[in-house]
C-alpha atoms as a PDB file:
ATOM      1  CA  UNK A   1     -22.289 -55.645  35.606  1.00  0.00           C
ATOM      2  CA  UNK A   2     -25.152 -52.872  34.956  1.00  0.00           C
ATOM      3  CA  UNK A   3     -27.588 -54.360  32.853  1.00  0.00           C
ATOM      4  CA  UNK A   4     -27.534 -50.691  31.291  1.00  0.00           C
ATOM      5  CA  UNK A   5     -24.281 -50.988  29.655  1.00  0.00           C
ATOM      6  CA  UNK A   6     -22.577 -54.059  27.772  1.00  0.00           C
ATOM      7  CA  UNK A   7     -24.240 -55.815  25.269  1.00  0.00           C
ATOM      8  CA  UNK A   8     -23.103 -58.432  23.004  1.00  0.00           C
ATOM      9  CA  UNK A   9     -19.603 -56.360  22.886  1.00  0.00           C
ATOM     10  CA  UNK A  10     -20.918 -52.930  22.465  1.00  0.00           C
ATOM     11  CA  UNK A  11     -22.337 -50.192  24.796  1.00  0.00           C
ATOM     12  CA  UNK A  12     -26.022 -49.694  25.329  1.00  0.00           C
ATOM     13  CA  UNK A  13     -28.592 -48.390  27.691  1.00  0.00           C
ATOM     14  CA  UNK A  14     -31.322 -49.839  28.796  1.00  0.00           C
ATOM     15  CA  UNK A  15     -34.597 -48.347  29.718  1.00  0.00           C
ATOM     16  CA  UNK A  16     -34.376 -49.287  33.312  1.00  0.00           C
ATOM     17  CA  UNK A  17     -31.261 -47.364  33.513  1.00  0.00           C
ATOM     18  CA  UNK A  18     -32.716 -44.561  32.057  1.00  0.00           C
ATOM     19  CA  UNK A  19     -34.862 -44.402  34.671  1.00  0.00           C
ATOM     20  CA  UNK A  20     -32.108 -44.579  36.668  1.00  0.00           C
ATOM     21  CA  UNK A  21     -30.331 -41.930  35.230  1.00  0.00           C
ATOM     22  CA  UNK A  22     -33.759 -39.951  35.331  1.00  0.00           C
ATOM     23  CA  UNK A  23     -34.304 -40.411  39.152  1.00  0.00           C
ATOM     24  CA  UNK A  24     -30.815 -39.679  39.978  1.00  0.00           C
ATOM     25  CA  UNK A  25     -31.336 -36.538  38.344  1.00  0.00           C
ATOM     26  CA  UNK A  26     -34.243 -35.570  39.952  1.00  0.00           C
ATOM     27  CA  UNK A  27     -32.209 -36.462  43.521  1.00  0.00           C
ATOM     28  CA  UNK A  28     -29.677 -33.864  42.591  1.00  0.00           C
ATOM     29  CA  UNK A  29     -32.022 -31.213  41.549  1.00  0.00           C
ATOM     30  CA  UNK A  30     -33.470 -31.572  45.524  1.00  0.00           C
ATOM     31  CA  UNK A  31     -30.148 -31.504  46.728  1.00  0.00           C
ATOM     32  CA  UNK A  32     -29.054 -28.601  44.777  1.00  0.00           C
ATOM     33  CA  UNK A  33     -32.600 -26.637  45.683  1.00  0.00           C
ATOM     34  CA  UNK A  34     -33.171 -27.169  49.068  1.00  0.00           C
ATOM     35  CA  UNK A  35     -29.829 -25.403  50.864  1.00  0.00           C
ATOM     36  CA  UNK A  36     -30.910 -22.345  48.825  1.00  0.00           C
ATOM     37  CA  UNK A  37     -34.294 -22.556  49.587  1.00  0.00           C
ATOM     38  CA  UNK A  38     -33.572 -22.576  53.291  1.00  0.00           C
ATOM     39  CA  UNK A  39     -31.150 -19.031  52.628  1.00  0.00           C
ATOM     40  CA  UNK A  40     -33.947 -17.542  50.609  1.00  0.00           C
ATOM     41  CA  UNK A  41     -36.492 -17.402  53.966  1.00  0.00           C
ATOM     42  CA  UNK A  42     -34.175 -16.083  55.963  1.00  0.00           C
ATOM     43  CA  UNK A  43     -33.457 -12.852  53.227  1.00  0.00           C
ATOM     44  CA  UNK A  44     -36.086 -10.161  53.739  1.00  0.00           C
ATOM     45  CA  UNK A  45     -37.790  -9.500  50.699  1.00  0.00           C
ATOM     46  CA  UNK A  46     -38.730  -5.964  49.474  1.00  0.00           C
ATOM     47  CA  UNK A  47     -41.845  -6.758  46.848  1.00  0.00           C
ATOM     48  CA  UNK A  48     -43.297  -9.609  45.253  1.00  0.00           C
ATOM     49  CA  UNK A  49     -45.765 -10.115  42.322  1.00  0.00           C
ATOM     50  CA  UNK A  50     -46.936 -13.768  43.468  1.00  0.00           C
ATOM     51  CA  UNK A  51     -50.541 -14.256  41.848  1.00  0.00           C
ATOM     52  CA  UNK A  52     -52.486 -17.140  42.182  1.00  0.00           C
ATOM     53  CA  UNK A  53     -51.496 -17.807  38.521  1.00  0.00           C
ATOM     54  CA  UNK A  54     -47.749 -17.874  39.242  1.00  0.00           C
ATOM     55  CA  UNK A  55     -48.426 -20.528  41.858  1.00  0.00           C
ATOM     56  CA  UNK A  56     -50.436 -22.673  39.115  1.00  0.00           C
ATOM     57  CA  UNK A  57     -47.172 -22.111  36.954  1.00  0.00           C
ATOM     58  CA  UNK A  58     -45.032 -23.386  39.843  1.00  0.00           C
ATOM     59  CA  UNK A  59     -47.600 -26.413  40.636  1.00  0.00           C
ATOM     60  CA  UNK A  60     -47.976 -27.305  36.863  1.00  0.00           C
ATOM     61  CA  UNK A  61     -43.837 -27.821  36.751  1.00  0.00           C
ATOM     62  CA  UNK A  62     -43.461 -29.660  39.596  1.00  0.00           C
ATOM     63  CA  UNK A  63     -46.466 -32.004  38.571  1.00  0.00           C
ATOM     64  CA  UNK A  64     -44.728 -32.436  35.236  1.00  0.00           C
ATOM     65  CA  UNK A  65     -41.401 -32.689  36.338  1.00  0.00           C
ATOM     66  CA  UNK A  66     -41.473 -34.419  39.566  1.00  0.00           C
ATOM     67  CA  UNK A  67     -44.859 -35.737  39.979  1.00  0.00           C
ATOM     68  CA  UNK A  68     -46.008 -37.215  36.627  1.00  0.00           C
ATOM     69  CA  UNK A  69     -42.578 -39.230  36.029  1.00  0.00           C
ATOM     70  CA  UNK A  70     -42.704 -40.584  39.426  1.00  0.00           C
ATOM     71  CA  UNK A  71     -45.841 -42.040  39.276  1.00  0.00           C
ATOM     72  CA  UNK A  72     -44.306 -43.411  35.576  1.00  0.00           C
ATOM     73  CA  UNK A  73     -40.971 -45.044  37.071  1.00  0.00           C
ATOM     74  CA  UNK A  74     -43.113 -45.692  40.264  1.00  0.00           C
ATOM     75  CA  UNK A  75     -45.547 -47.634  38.792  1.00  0.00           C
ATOM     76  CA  UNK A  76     -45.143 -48.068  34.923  1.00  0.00           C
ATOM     77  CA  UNK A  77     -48.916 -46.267  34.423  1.00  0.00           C
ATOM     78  CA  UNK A  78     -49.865 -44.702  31.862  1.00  0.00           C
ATOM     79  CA  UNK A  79     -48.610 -47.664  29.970  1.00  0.00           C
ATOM     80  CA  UNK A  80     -50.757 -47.321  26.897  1.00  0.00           C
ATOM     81  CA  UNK A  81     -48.682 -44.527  25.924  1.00  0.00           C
ATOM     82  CA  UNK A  82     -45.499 -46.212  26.222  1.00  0.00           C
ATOM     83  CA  UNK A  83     -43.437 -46.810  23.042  1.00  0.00           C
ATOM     84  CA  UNK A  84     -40.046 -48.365  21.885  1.00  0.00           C
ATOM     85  CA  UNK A  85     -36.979 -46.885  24.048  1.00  0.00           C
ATOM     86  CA  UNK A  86     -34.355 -45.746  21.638  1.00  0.00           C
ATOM     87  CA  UNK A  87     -30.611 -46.432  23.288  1.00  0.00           C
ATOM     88  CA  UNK A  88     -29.114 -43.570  21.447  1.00  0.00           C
ATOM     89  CA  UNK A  89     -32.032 -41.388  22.874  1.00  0.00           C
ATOM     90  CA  UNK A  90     -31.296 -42.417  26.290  1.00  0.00           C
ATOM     91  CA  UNK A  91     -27.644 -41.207  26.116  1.00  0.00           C
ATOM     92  CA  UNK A  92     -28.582 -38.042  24.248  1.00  0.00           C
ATOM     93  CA  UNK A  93     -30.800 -37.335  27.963  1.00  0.00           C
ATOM     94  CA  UNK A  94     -27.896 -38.666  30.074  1.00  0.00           C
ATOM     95  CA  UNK A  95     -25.551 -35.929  28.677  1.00  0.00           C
ATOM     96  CA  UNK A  96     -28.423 -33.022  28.449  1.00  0.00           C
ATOM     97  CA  UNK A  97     -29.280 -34.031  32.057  1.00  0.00           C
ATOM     98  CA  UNK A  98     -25.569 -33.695  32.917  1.00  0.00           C
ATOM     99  CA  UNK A  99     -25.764 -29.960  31.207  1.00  0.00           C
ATOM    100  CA  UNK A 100     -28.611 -29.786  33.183  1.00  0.00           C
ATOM    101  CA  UNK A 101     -27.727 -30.233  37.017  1.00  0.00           C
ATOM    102  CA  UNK A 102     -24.261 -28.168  35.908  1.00  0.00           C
ATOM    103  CA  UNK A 103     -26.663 -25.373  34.885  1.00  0.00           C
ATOM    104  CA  UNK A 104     -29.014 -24.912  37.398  1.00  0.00           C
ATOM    105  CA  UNK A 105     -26.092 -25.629  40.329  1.00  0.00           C
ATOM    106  CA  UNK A 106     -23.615 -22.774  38.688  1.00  0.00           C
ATOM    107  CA  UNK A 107     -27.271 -20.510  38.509  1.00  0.00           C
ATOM    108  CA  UNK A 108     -28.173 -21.091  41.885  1.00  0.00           C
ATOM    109  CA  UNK A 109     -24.367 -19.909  43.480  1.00  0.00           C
ATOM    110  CA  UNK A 110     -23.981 -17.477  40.948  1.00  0.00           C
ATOM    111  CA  UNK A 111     -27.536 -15.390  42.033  1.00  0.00           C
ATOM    112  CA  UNK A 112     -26.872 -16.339  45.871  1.00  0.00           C
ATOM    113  CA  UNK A 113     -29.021 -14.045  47.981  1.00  0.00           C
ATOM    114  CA  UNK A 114     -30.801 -12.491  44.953  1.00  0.00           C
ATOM    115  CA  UNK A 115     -32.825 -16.118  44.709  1.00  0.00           C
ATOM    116  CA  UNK A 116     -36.084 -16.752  45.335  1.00  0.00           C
ATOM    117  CA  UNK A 117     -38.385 -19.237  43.590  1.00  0.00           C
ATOM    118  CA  UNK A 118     -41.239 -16.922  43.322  1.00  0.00           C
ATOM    119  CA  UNK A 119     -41.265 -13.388  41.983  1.00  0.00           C
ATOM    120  CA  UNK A 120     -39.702 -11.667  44.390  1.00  0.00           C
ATOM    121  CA  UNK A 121     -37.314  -8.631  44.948  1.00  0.00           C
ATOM    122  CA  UNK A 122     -35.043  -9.474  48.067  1.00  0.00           C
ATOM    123  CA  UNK A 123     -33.698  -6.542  50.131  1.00  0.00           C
ATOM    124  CA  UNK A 124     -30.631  -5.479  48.725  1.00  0.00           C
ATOM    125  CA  UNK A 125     -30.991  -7.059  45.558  1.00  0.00           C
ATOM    126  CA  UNK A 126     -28.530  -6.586  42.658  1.00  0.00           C
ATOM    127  CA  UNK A 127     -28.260  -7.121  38.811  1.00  0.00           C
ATOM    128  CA  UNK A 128     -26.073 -10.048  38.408  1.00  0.00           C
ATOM    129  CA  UNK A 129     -24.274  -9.717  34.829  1.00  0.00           C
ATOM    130  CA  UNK A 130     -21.410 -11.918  35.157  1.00  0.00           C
ATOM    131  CA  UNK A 131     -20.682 -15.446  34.994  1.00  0.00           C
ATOM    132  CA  UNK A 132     -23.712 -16.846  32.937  1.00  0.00           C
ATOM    133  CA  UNK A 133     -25.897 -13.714  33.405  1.00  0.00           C
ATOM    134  CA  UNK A 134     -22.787 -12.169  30.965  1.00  0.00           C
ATOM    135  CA  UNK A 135     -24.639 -14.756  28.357  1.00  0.00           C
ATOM    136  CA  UNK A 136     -28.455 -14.891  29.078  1.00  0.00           C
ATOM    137  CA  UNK A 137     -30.412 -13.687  31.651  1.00  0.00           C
ATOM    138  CA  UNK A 138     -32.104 -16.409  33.091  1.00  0.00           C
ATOM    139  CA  UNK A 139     -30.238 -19.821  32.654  1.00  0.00           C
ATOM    140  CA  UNK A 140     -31.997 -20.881  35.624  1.00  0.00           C
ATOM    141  CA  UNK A 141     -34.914 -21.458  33.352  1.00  0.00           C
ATOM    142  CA  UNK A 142     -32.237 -22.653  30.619  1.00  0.00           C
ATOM    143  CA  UNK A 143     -31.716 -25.387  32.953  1.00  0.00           C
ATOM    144  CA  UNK A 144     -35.039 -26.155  33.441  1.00  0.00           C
ATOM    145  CA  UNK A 145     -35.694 -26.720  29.649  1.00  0.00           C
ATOM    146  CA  UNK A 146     -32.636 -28.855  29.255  1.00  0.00           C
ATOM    147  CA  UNK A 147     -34.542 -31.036  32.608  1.00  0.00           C
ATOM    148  CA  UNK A 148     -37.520 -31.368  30.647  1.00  0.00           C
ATOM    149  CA  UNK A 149     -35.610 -32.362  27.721  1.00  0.00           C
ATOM    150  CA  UNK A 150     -33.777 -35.145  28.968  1.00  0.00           C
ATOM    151  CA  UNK A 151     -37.192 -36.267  30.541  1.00  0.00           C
ATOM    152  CA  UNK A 152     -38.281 -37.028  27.138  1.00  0.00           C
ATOM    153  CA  UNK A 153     -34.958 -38.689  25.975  1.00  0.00           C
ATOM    154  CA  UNK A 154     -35.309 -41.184  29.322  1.00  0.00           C
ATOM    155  CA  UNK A 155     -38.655 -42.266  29.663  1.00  0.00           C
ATOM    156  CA  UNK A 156     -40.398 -43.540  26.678  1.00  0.00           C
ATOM    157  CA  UNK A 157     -43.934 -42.741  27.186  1.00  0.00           C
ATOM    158  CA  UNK A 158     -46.096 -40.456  25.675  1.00  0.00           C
ATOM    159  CA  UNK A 159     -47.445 -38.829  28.536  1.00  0.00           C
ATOM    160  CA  UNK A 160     -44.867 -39.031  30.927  1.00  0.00           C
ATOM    161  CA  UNK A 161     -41.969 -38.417  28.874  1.00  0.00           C
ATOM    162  CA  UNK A 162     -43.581 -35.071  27.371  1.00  0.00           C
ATOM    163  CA  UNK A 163     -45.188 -33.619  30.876  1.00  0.00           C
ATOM    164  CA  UNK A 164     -42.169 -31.785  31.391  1.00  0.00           C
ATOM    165  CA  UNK A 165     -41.945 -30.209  28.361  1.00  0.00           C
ATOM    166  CA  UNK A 166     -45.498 -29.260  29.143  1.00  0.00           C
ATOM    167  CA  UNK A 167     -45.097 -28.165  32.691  1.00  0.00           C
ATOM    168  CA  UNK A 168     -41.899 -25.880  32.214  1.00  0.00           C
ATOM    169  CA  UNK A 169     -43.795 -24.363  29.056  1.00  0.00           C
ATOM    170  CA  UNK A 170     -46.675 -23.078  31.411  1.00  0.00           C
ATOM    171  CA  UNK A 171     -44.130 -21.774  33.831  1.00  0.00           C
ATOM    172  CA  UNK A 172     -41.863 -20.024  31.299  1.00  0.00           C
ATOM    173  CA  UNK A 173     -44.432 -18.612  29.340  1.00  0.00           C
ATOM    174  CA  UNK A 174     -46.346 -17.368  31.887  1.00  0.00           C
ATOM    175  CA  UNK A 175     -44.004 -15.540  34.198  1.00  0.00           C
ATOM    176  CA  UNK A 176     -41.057 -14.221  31.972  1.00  0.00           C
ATOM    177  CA  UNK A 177     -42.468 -10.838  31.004  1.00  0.00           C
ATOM    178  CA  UNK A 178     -44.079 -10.609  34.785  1.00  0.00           C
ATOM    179  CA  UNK A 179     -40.715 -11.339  36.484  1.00  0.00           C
ATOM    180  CA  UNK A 180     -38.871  -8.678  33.188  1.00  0.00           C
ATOM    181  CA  UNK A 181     -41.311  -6.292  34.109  1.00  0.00           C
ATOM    182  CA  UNK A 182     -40.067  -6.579  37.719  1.00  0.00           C
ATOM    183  CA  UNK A 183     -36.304  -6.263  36.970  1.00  0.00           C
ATOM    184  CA  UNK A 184     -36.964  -3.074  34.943  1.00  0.00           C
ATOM    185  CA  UNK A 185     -39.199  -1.702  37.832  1.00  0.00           C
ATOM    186  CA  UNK A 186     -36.045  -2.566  40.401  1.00  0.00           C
ATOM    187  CA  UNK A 187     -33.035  -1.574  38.354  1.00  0.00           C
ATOM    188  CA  UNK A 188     -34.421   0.582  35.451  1.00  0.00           C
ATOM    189  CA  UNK A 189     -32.088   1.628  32.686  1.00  0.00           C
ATOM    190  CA  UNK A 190     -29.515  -0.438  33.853  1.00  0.00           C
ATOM    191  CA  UNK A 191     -31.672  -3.448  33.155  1.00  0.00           C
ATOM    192  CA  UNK A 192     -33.023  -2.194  29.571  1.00  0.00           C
ATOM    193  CA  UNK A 193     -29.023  -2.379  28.915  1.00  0.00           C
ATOM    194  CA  UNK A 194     -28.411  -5.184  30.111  1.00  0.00           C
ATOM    195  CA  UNK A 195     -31.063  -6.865  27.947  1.00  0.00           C
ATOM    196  CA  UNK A 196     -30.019  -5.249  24.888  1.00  0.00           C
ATOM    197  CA  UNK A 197     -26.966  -7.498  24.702  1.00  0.00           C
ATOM    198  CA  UNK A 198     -28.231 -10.531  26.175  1.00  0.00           C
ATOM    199  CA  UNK A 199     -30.497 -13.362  25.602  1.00  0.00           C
ATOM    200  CA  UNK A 200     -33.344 -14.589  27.704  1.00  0.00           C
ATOM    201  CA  UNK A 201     -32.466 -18.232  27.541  1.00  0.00           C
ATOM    202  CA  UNK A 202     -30.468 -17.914  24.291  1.00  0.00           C
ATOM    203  CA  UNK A 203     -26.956 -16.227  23.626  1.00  0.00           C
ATOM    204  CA  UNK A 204     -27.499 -13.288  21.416  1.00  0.00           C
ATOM    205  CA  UNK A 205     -24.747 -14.074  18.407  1.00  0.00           C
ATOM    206  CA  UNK A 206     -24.361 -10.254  17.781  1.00  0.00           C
END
């Protein structure tokens, strides 16, 4: 029986199957990534707007997704800022982390070609409005929020449990207006339309 589960007649998680849950998450996301990543060099691309701070942005999430939990599950350091795991926390992160990986897989087939994990414009590029792009316009960062979210519900530790949050901020805050700014400059009107009824990461309710 999975230690994570039954205890004294009731259901409960452990921390080490957090983790579990945590890592396996973190498998998928590879798994999910790297066929598209593969696609995306082999599609021509038309411009780009990669800056040495976009790569920062890209290094700071993967340190505080990938990098900083690791090291956590790996290893157990930083344990000074570790703190009291919280059962109904951990299931709260196994069900956003499910929303998660359903997110970022149904963003990933739903772009196809148009991908690419820097700022780029691929030849033939198009607007994609449909599907979850009908809702917001970049659930792919949607899903990375939710990731970093059920990074703090699984591993109780001050530092590792909140680098995500931290990591995905940089990234998000620092590119969304540089990668709007290239949309409008690719599709013009027809993206200043598309905006007006849609959310960035949030459904508009109107």
């Amino acid at each position: 029986m999975l230690a994570g589960f039954q205890r004294k007649g009731h259901v409960s998680l452990t921390p080490a199957f957090a983790e579990f849950v945590w890592a396996v998450g973190l498998l998928a996301w590879v798994i999910i990534r790297v066929p598209h990543q593969k696609r995306a060099r082999k599609t021509q691309v038309a411009s780009n707007a990669k800056t040495f701070k976009d790569r920062l942005a890209l290094a700071a999430a993967a340190a505080g997704l990938c990098l900083v939990p690791i090291i956590f599950v790996a290893t157990g350091f930083p344990a000074f800022a570790d703190y009291t795991f919280q059962p109904w926390l951990g299931w709260l992160g196994l069900f956003v982390e499910l929303a998660f990986l359903c997110l970022f897989y149904s963003s990933h087939q739903q772009l196809g070609k148009n991908w690419s994990v820097t700022l780029e414009i691929r030849n033939e590029h198009t607007l994609v409005t449909d599907g979850l792009y009908r809702y917001v316009r970049h659930p792919m960062y949607l899903s990375f929020w939710l990731w970093a979210i059920a990074q703090f519900c699984l591993l109780p530790n001050g530092i590792a449990g909140t680098a995500g949050l931290a990591g995905v901020a940089f990234l998000y805050f620092s590119r969304i207006h540089h990668e709007e700014a290239m949309m409008r400059h690719a599709f013009g009107a027809s993206y200043d339309e598309y905006a007006r009824h849609t959310g960035r990461i949030i459904p508009k309710p109107w």
